[in-house]
C-alpha atoms as a PDB file:
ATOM      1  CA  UNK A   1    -183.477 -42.940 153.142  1.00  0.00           C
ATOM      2  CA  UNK A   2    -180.646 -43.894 150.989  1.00  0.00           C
ATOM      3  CA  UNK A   3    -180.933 -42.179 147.354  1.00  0.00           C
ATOM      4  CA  UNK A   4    -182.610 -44.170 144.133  1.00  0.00           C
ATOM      5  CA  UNK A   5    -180.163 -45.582 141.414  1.00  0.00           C
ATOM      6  CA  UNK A   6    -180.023 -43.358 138.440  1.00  0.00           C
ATOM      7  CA  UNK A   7    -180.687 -44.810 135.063  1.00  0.00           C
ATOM      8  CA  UNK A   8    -176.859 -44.951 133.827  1.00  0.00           C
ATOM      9  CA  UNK A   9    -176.249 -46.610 137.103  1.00  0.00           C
ATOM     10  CA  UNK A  10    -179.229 -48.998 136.565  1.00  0.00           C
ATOM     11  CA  UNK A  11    -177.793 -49.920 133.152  1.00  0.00           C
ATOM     12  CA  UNK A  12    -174.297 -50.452 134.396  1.00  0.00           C
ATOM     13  CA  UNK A  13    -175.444 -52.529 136.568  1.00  0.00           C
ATOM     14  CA  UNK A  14    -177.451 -54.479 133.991  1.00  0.00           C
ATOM     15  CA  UNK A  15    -174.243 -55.163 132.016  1.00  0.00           C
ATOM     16  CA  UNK A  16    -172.166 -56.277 134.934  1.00  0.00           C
ATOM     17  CA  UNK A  17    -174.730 -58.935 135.706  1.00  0.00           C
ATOM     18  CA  UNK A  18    -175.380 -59.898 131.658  1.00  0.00           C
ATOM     19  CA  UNK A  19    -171.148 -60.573 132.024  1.00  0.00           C
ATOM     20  CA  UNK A  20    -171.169 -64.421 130.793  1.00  0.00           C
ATOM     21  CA  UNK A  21    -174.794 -64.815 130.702  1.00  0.00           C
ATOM     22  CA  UNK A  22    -175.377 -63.276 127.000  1.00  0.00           C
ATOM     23  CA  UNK A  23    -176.047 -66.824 125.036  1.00  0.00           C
ATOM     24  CA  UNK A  24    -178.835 -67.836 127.688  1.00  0.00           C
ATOM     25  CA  UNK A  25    -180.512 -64.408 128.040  1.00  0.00           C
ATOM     26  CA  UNK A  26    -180.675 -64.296 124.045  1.00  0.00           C
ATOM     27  CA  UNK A  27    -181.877 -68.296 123.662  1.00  0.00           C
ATOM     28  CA  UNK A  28    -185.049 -67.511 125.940  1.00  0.00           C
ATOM     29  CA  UNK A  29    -186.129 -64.570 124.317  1.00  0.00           C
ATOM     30  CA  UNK A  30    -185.899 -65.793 120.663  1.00  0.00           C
ATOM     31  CA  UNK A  31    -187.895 -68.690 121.701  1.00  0.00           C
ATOM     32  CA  UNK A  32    -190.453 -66.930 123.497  1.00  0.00           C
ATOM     33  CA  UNK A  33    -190.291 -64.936 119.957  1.00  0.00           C
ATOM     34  CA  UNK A  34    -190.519 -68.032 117.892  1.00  0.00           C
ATOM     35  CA  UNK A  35    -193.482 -69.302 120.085  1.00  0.00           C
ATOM     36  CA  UNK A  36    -195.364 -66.291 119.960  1.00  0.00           C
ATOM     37  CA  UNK A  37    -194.818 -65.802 115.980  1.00  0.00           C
ATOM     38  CA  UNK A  38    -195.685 -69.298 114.986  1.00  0.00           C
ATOM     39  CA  UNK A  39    -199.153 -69.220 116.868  1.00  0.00           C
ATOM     40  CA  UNK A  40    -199.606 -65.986 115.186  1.00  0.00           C
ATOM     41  CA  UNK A  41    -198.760 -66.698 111.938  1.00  0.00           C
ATOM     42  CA  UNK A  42    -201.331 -69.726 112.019  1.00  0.00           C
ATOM     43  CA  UNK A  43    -204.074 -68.080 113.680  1.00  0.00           C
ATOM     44  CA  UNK A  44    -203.118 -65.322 110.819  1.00  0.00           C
ATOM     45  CA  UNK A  45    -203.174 -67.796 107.945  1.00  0.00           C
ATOM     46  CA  UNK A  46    -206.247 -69.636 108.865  1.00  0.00           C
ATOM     47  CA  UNK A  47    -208.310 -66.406 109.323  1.00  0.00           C
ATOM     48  CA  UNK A  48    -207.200 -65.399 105.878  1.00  0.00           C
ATOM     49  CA  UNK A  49    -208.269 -68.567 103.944  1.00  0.00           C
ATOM     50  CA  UNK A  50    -211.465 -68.535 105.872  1.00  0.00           C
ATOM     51  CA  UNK A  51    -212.002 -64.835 105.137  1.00  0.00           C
ATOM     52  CA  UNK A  52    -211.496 -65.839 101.622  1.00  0.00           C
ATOM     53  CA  UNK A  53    -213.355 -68.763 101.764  1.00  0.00           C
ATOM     54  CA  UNK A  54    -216.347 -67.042 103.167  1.00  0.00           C
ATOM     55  CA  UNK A  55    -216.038 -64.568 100.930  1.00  0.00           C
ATOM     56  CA  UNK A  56    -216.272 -66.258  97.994  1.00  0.00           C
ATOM     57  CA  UNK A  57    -219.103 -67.954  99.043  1.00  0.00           C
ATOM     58  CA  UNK A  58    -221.351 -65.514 100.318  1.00  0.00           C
ATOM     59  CA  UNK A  59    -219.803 -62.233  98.436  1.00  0.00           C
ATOM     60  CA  UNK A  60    -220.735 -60.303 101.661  1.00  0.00           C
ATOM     61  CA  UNK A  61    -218.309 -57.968 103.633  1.00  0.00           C
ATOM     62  CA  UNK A  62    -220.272 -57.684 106.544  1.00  0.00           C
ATOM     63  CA  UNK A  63    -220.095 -61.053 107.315  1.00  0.00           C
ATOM     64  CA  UNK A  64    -216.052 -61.469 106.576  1.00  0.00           C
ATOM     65  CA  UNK A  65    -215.641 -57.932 108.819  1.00  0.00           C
ATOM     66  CA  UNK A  66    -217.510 -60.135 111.672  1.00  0.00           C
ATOM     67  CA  UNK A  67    -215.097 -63.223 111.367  1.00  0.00           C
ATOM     68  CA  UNK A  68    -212.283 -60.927 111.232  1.00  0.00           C
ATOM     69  CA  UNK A  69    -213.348 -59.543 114.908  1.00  0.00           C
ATOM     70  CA  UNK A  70    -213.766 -63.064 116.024  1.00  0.00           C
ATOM     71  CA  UNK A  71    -210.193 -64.115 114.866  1.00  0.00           C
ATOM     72  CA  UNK A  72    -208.776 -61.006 116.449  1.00  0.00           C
ATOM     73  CA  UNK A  73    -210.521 -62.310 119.543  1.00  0.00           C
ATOM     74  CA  UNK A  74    -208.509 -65.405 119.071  1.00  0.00           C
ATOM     75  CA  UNK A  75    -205.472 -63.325 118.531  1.00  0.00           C
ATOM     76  CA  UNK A  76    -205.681 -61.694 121.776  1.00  0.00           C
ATOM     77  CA  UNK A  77    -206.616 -64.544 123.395  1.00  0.00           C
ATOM     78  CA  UNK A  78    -203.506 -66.531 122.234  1.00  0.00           C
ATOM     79  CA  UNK A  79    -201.670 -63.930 123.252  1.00  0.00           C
ATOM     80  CA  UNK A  80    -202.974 -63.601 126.695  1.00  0.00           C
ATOM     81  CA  UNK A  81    -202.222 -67.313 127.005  1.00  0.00           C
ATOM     82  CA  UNK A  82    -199.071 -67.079 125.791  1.00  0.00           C
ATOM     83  CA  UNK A  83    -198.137 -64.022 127.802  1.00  0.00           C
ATOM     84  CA  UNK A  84    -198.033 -66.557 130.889  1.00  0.00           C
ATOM     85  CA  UNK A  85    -194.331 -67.011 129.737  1.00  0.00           C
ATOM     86  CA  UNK A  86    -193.740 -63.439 130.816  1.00  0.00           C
ATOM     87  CA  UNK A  87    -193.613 -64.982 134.554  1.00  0.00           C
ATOM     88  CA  UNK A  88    -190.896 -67.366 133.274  1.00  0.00           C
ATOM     89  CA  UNK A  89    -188.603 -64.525 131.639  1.00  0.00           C
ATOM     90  CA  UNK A  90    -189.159 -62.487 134.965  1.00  0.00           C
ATOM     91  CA  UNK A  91    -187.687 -65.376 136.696  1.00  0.00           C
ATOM     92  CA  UNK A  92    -184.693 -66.064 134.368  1.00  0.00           C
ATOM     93  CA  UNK A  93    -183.613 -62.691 134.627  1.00  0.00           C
ATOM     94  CA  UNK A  94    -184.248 -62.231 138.736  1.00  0.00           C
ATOM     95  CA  UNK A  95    -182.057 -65.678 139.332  1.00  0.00           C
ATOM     96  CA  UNK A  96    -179.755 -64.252 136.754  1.00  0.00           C
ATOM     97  CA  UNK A  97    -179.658 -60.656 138.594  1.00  0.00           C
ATOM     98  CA  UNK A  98    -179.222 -62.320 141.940  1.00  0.00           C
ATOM     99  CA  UNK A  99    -176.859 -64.679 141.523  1.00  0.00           C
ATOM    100  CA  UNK A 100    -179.517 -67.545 141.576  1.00  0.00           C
ATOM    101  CA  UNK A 101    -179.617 -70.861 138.699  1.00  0.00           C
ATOM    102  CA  UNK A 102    -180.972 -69.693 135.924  1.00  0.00           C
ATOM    103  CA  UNK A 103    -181.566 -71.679 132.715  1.00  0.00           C
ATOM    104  CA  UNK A 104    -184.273 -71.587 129.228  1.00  0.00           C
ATOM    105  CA  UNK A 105    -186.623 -74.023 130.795  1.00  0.00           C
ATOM    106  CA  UNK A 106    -187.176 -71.138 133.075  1.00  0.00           C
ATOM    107  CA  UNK A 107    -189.454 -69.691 130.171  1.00  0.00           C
ATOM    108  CA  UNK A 108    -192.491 -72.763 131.137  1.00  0.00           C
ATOM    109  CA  UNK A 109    -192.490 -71.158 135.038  1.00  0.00           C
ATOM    110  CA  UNK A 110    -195.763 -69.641 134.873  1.00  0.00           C
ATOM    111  CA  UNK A 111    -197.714 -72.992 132.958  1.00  0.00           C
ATOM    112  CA  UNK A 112    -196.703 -75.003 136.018  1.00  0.00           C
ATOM    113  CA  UNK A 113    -196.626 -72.945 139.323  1.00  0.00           C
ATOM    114  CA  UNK A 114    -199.105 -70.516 139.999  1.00  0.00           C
ATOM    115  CA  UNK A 115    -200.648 -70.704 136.514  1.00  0.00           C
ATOM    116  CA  UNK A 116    -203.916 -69.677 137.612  1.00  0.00           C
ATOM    117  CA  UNK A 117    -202.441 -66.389 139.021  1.00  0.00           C
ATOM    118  CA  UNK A 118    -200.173 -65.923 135.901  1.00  0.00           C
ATOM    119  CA  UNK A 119    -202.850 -66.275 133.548  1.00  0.00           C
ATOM    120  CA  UNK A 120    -204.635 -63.807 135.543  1.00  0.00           C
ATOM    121  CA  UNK A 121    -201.778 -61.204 135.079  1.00  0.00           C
ATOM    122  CA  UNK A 122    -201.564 -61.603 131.557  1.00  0.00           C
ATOM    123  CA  UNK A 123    -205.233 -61.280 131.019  1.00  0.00           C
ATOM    124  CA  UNK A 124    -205.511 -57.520 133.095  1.00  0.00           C
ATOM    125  CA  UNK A 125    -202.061 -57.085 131.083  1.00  0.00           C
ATOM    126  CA  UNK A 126    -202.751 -58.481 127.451  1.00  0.00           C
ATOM    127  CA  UNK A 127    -206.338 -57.002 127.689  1.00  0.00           C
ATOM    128  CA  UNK A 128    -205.356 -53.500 128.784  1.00  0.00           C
ATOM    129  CA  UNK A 129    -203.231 -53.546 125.646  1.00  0.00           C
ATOM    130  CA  UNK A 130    -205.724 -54.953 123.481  1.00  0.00           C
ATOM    131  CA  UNK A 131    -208.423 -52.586 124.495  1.00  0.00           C
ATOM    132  CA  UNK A 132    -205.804 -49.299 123.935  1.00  0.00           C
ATOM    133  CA  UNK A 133    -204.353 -50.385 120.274  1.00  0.00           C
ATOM    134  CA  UNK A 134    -207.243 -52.615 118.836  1.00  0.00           C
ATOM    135  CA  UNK A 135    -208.534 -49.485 117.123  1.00  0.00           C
ATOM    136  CA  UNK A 136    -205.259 -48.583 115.764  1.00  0.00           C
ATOM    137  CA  UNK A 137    -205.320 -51.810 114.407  1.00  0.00           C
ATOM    138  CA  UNK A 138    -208.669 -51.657 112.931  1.00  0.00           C
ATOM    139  CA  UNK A 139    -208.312 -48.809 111.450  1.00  0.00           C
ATOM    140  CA  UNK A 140    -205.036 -49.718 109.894  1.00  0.00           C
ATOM    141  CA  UNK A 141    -206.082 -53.091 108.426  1.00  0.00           C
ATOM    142  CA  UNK A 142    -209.183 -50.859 106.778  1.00  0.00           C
ATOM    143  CA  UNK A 143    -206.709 -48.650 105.190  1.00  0.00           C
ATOM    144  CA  UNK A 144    -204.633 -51.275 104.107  1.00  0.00           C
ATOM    145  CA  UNK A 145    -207.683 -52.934 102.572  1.00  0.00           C
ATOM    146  CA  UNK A 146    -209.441 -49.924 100.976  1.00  0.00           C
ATOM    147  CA  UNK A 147    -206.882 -47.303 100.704  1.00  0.00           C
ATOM    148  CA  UNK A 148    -209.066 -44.553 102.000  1.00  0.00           C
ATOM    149  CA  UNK A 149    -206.774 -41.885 103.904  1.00  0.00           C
ATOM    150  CA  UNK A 150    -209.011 -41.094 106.163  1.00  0.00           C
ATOM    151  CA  UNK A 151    -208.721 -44.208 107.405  1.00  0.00           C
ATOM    152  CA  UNK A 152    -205.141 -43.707 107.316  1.00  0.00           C
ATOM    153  CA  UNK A 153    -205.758 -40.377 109.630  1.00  0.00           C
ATOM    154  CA  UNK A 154    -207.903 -42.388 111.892  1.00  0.00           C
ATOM    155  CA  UNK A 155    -205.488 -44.775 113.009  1.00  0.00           C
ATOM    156  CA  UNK A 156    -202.997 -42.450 113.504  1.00  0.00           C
ATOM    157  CA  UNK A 157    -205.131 -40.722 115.712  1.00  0.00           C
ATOM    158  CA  UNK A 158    -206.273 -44.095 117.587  1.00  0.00           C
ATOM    159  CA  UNK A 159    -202.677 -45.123 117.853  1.00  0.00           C
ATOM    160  CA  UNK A 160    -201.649 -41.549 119.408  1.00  0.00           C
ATOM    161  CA  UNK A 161    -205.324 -41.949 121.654  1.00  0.00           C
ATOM    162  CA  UNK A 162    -204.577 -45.629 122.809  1.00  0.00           C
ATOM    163  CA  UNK A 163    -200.390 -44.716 123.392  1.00  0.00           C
ATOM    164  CA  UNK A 164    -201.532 -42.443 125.845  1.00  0.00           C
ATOM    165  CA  UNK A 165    -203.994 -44.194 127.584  1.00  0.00           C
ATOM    166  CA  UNK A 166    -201.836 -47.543 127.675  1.00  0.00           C
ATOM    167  CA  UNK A 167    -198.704 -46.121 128.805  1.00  0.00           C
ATOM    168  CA  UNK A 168    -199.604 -45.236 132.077  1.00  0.00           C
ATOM    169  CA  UNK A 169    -201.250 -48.715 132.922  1.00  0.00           C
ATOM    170  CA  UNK A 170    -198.198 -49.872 131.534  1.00  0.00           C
ATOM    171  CA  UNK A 171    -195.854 -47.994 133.993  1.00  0.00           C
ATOM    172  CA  UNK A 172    -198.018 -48.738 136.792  1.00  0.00           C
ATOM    173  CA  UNK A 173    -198.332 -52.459 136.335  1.00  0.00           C
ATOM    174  CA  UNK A 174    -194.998 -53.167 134.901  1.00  0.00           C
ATOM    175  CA  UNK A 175    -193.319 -54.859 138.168  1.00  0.00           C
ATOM    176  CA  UNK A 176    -196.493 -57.394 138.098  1.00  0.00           C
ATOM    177  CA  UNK A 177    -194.669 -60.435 137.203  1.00  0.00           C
ATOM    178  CA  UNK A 178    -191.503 -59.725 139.213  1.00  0.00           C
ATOM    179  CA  UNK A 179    -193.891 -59.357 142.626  1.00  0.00           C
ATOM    180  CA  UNK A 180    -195.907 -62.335 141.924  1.00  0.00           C
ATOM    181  CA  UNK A 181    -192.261 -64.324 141.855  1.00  0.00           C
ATOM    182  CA  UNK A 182    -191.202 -62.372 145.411  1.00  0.00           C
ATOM    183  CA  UNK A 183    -194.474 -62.457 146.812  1.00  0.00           C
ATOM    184  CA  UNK A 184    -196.568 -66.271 146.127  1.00  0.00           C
ATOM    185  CA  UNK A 185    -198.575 -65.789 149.036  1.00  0.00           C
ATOM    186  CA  UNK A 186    -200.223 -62.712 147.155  1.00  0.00           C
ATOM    187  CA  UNK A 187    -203.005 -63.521 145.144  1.00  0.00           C
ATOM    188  CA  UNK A 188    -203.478 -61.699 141.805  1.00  0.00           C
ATOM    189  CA  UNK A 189    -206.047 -58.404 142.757  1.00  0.00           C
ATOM    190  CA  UNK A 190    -203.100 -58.128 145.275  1.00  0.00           C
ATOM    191  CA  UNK A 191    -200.200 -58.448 143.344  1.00  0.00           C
ATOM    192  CA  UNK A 192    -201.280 -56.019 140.696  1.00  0.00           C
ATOM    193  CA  UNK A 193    -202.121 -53.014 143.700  1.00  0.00           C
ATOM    194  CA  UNK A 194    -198.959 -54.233 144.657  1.00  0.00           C
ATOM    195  CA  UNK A 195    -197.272 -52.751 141.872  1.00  0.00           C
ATOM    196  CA  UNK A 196    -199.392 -49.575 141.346  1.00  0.00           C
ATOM    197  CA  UNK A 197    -197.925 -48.930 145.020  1.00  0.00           C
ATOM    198  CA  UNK A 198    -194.173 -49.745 144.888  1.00  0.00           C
ATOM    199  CA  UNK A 199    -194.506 -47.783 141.417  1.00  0.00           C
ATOM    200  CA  UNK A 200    -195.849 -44.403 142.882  1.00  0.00           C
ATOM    201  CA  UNK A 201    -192.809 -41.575 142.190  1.00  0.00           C
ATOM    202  CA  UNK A 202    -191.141 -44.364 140.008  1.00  0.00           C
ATOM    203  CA  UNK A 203    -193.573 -44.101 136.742  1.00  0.00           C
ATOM    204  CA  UNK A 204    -191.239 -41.199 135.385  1.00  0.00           C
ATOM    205  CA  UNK A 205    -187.937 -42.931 136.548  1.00  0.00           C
ATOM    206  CA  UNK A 206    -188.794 -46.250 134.647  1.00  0.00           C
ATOM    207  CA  UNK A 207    -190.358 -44.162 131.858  1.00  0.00           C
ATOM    208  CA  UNK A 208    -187.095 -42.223 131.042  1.00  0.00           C
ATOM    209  CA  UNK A 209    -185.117 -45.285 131.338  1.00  0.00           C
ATOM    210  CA  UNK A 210    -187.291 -46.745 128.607  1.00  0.00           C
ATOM    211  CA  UNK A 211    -186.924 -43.609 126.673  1.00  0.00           C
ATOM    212  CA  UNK A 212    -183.135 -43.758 126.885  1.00  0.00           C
ATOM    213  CA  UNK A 213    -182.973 -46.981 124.894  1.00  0.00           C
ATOM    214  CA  UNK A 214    -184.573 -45.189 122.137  1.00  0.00           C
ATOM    215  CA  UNK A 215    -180.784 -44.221 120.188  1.00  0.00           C
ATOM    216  CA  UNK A 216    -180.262 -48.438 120.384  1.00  0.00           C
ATOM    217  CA  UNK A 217    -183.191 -49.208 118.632  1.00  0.00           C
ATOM    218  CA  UNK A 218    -182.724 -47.148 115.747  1.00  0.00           C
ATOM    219  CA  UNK A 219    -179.084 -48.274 115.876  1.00  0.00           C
ATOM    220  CA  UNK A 220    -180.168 -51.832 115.777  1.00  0.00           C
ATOM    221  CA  UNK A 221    -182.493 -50.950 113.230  1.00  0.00           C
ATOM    222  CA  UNK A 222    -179.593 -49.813 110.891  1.00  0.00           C
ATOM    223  CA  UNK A 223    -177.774 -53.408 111.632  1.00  0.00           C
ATOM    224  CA  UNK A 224    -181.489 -55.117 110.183  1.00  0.00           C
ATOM    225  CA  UNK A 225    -182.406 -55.690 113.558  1.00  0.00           C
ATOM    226  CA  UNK A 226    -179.779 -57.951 114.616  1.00  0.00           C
ATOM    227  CA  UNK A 227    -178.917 -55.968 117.248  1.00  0.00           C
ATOM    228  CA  UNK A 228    -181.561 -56.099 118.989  1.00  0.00           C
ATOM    229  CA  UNK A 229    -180.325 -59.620 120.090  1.00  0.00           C
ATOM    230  CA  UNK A 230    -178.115 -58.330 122.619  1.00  0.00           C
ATOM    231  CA  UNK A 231    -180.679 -55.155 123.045  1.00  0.00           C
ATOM    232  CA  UNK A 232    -183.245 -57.105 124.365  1.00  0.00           C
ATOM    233  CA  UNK A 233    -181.615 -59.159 126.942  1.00  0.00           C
ATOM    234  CA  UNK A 234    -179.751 -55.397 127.961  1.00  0.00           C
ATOM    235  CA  UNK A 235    -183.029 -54.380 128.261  1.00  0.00           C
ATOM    236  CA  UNK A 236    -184.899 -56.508 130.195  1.00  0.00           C
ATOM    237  CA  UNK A 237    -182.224 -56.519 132.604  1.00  0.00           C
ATOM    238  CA  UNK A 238    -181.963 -53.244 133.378  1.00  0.00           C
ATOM    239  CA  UNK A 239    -185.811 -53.234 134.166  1.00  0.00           C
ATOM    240  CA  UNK A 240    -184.792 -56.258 136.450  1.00  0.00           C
ATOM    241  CA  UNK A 241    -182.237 -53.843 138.214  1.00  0.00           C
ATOM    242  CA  UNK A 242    -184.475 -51.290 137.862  1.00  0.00           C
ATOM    243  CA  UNK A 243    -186.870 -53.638 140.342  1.00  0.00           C
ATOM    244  CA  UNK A 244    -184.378 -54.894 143.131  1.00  0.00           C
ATOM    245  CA  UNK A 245    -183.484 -51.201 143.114  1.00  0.00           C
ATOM    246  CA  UNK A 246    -186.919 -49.847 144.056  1.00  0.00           C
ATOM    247  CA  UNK A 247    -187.439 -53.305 146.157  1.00  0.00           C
ATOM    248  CA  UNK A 248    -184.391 -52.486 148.396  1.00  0.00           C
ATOM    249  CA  UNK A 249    -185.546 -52.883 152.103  1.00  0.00           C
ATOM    250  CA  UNK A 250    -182.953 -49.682 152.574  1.00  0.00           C
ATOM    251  CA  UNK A 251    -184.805 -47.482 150.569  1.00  0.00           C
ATOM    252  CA  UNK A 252    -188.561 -48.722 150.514  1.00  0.00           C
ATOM    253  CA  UNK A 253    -191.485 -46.567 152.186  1.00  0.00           C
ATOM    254  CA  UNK A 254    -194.113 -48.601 151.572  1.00  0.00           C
ATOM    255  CA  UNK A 255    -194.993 -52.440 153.146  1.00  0.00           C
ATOM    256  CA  UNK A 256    -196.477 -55.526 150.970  1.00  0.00           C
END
């Protein structure tokens, strides 16, 4: 069995195939960005004028603490919805990888083929998520809004709680959208075992490779986050790599 890339390899790689294909790579993540931030900020800004509006109406916390659950339960569902374009990016980046046409319109994939079994994905995925840091979030929009440290302590505590149970769901199902693209005929209970399998004595490969991107972000940080325009794309390929590596026929020991 031939030997696994290692990550410097896998991110050499990634930059050899990002050679020419920088301005398209950045174009369909800003607008999946500028998708996902516009829903949120409206979801965000009606929730707080009808918080307010409640508010002042009634004068009762209990019921403005119950119509801020439901409008984080229209948060995560927007985002659930909207993580469907995750299939599309997967794509881009695959055709780009291999050579294939690639192009932004690539970002709409998952609305118009196999939508059913991308919005399935992106539920499992979005609501894992949700579940692990929705009481980090709770707890951190009660601090913000009473100043009481111990809420303060609480969602650092949730945060470190929900980090540790997300990340390894997160390793395990991270190749979702990349099989469901390789394999159609799969439906979605399948896909996702799919990539718990090709991802056994991988997790701690694709978790240092994350981990090595670390000194980047805080670089980009220092340029106001304007590097992370060419991070990103960098990024997401490697993880592409990073999947046709561990998909090679010459080095797989497991069947679909």
């Amino acid at each position: 069995m031939n030997q696994y890339k290692k990550t410097y390899e896998l991110k050499n790689a990634a930059k050899d195939k990002l050679q020419g294909k920088y301005g398209a790579s950045i174009l369909i993540l800003i607008t999946c960005s500028v998708i996902t931030g516009i829903v949120s900020l409206l979801i965000n800004a009606i929730a707080s004028t009808t918080t307010a509006t409640v508010y002042a109406m009634t004068n009762s916390s209990a019921t403005v603490n119950a119509l801020n659950i439901l409008f984080d339960i229209i948060q995560l569902a927007a985002s659930i919805l909207l993580g469907i374009m995750e299939a599309g990016i997967a794509l881009f980046f695959l055709n780009a990888a291999c050579g294939q046409p690639y192009a932004t319109r690539n970002l709409f994939y998952g609305f118009t083929k196999d939508s059913g079994k991308a919005l399935t994905l992106s539920f499992v995925w979005g609501g894992c998520s949700g579940l692990c840091l929705y009481p980090y979030q709770y707890f951190l929009n009660d601090y913000l809004n009473t100043h009481n440290t111990r809420m303060l302590y609480s969602a650092a505590i949730a945060l470190i709680v929900g980090a540790c149970i997300y990340i390894p769901i997160y390793l395990n199902l991270s190749m979702v959208f990349y099989l469901m693209l390789d394999y159609p005929d799969l439906s979605a209970k399948e896909t996702l075992a799919l990539s718990v399998k090709i991802m056994r004595g991988h997790k701690g490969r694709l978790f240092y490779l994350n981990l090595s991107f670390v000194p980047m972000m805080f670089l980009c940080l220092l340029s106001f986050g304007i590097g992370f325009l060419w991070l990103n794309p960098y990024m997401r390929m490697t993880s592409t790599c990073f999947f046709l590596d561990i998909m090679d026929p010459a080095k797989a020991s497991y069947e679909a």
